[in-house]
C-alpha atoms as a PDB file:
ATOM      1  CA  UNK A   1      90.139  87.292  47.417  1.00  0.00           C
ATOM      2  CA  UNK A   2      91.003  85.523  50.784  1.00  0.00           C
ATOM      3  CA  UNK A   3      92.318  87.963  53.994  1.00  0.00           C
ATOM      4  CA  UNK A   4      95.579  87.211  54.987  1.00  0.00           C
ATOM      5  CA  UNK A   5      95.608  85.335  58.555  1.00  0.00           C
ATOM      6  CA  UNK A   6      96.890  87.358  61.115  1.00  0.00           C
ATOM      7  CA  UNK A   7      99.131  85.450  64.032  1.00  0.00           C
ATOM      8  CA  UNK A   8      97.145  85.634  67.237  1.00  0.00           C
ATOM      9  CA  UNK A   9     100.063  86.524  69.930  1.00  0.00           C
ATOM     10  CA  UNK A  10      99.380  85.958  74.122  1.00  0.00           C
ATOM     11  CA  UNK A  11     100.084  88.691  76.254  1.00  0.00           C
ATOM     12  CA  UNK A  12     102.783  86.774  77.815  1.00  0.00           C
ATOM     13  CA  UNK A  13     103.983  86.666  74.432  1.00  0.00           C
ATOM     14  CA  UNK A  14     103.579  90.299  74.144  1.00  0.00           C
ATOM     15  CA  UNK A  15     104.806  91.727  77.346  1.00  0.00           C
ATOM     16  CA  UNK A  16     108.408  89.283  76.927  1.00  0.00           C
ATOM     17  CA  UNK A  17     109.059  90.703  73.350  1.00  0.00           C
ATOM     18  CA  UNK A  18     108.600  94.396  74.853  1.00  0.00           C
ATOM     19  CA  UNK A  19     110.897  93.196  77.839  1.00  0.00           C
ATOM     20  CA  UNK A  20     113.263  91.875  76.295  1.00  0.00           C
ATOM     21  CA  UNK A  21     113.784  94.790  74.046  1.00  0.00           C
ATOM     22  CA  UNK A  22     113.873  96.822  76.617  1.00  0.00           C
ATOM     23  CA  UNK A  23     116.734  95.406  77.837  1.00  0.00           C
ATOM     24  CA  UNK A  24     120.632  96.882  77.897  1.00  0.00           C
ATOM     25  CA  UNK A  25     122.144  95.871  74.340  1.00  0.00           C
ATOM     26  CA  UNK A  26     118.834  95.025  72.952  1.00  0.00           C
ATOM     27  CA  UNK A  27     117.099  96.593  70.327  1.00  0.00           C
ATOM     28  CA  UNK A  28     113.251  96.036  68.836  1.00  0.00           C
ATOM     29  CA  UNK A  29     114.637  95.417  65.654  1.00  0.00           C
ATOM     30  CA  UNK A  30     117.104  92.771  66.699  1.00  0.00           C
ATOM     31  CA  UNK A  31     114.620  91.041  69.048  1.00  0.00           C
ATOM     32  CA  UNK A  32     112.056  91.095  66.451  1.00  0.00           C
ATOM     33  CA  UNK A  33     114.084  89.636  63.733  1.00  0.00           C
ATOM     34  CA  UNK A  34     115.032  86.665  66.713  1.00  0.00           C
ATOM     35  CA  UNK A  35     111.543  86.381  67.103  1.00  0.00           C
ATOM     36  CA  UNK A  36     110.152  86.425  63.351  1.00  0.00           C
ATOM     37  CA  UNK A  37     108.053  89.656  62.935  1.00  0.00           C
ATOM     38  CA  UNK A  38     108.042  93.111  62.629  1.00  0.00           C
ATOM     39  CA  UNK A  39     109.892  95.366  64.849  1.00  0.00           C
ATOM     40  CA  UNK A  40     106.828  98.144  64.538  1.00  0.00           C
ATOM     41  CA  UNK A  41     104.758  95.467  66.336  1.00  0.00           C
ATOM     42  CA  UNK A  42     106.897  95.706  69.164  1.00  0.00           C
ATOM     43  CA  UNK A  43     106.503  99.535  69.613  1.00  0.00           C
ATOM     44  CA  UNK A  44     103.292  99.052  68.823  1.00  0.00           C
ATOM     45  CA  UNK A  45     103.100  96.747  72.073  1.00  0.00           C
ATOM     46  CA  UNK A  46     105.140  98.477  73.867  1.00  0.00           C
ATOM     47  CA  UNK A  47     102.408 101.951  73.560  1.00  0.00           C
ATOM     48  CA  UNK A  48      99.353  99.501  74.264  1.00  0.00           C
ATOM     49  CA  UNK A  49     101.376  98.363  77.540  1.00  0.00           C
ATOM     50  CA  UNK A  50     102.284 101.621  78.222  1.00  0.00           C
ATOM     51  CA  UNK A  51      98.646 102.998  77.543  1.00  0.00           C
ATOM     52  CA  UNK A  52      97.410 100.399  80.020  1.00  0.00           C
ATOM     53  CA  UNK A  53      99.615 100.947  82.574  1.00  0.00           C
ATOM     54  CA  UNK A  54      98.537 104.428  82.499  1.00  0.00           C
ATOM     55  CA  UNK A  55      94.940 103.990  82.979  1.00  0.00           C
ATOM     56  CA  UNK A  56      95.886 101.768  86.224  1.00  0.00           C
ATOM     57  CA  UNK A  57      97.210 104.196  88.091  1.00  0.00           C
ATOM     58  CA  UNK A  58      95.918 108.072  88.707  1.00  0.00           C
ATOM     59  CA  UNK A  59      97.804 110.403  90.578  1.00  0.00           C
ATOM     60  CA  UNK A  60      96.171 112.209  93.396  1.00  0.00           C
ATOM     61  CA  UNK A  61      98.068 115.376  94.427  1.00  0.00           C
ATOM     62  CA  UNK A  62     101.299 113.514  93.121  1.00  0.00           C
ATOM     63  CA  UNK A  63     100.630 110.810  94.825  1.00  0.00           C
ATOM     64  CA  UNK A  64      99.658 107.515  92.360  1.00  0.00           C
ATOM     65  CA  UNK A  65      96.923 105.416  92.962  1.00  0.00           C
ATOM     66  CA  UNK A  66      95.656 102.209  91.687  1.00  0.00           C
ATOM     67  CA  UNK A  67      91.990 102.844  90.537  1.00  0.00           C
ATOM     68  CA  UNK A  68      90.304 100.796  93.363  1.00  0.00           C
ATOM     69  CA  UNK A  69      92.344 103.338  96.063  1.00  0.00           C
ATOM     70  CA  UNK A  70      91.477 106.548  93.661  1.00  0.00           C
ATOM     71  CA  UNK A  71      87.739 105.404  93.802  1.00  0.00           C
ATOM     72  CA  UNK A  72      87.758 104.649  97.599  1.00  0.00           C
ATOM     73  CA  UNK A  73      89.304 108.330  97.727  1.00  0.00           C
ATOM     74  CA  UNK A  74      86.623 109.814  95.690  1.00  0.00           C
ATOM     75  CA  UNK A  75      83.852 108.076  97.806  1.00  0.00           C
ATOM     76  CA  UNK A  76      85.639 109.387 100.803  1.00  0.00           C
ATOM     77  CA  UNK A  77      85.818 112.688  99.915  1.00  0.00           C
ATOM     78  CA  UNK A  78      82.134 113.071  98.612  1.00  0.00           C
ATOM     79  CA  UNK A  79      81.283 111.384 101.888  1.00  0.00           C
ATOM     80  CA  UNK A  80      83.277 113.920 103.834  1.00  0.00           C
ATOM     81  CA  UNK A  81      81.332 116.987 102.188  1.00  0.00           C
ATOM     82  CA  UNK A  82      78.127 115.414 102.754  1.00  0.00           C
ATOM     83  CA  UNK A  83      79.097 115.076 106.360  1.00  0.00           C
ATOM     84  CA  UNK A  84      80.797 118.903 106.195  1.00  0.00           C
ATOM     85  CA  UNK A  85      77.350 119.746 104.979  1.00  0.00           C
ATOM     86  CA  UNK A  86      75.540 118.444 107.244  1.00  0.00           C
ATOM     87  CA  UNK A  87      77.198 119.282 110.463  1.00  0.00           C
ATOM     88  CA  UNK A  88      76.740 123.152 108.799  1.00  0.00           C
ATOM     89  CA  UNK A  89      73.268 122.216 108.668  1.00  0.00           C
ATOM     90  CA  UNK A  90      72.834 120.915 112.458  1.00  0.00           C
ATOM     91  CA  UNK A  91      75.059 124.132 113.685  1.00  0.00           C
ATOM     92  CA  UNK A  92      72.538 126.791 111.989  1.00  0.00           C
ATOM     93  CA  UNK A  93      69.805 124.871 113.364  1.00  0.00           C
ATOM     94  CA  UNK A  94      71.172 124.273 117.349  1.00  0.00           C
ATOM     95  CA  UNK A  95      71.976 128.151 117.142  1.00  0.00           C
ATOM     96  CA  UNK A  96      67.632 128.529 116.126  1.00  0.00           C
ATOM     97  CA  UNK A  97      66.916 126.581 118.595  1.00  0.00           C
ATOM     98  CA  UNK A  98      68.707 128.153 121.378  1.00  0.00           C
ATOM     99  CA  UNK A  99      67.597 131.551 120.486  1.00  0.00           C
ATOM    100  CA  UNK A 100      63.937 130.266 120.415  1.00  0.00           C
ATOM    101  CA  UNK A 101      64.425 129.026 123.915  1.00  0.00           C
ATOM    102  CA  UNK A 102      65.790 132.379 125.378  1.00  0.00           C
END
């Protein structure tokens, strides 16, 4: 038995068909029968774009960030309790020291 060749679609491809049925007085069935396949590959696009999308961005405190920005925040804030920790550190120890020297 041979497999049945699939059609190999480019994003551009891809992210035009979901656009365009996006669109005001558009529908996926009507711009997949215009464009010669199946409108469940268009939803199916359109969750894979939508999926993607999703994983760009992560909200911090309802703010969103791209991931670069959200890692750059984590690094800052593990950076900041290192430095909380050790100024706690340096405090207990200045406050030793100046008893010591009483």
């Amino acid at each position: 038995m041979s497999r049945k060749k699939t059609q190999a679609y480019t994003e551009e491809f891809r992210r035009e068909a979901v656009r365009r049925s996006d669109q005001p007085g558009n529908t996926a069935a009507s711009v997949a029968r215009e464009l010669g396949i199946h409108p469940g590959q268009i939803y199916n696009w359109r969750r894979q774009f939508t999926r993607l999308s999703d994983k760009q961005f992560n909200s911090v405190d309802g703010v969103d960030y791209s991931k670069a920005e959200s890692e750059a925040m984590r690094k800052l804030r593990r950076e900041n309790d290192t430095l909380k920790k050790e100024n706690e550190f340096l405090k207990k120890v200045s406050a030793y020291f100046a008893k010591s020297q009483e």
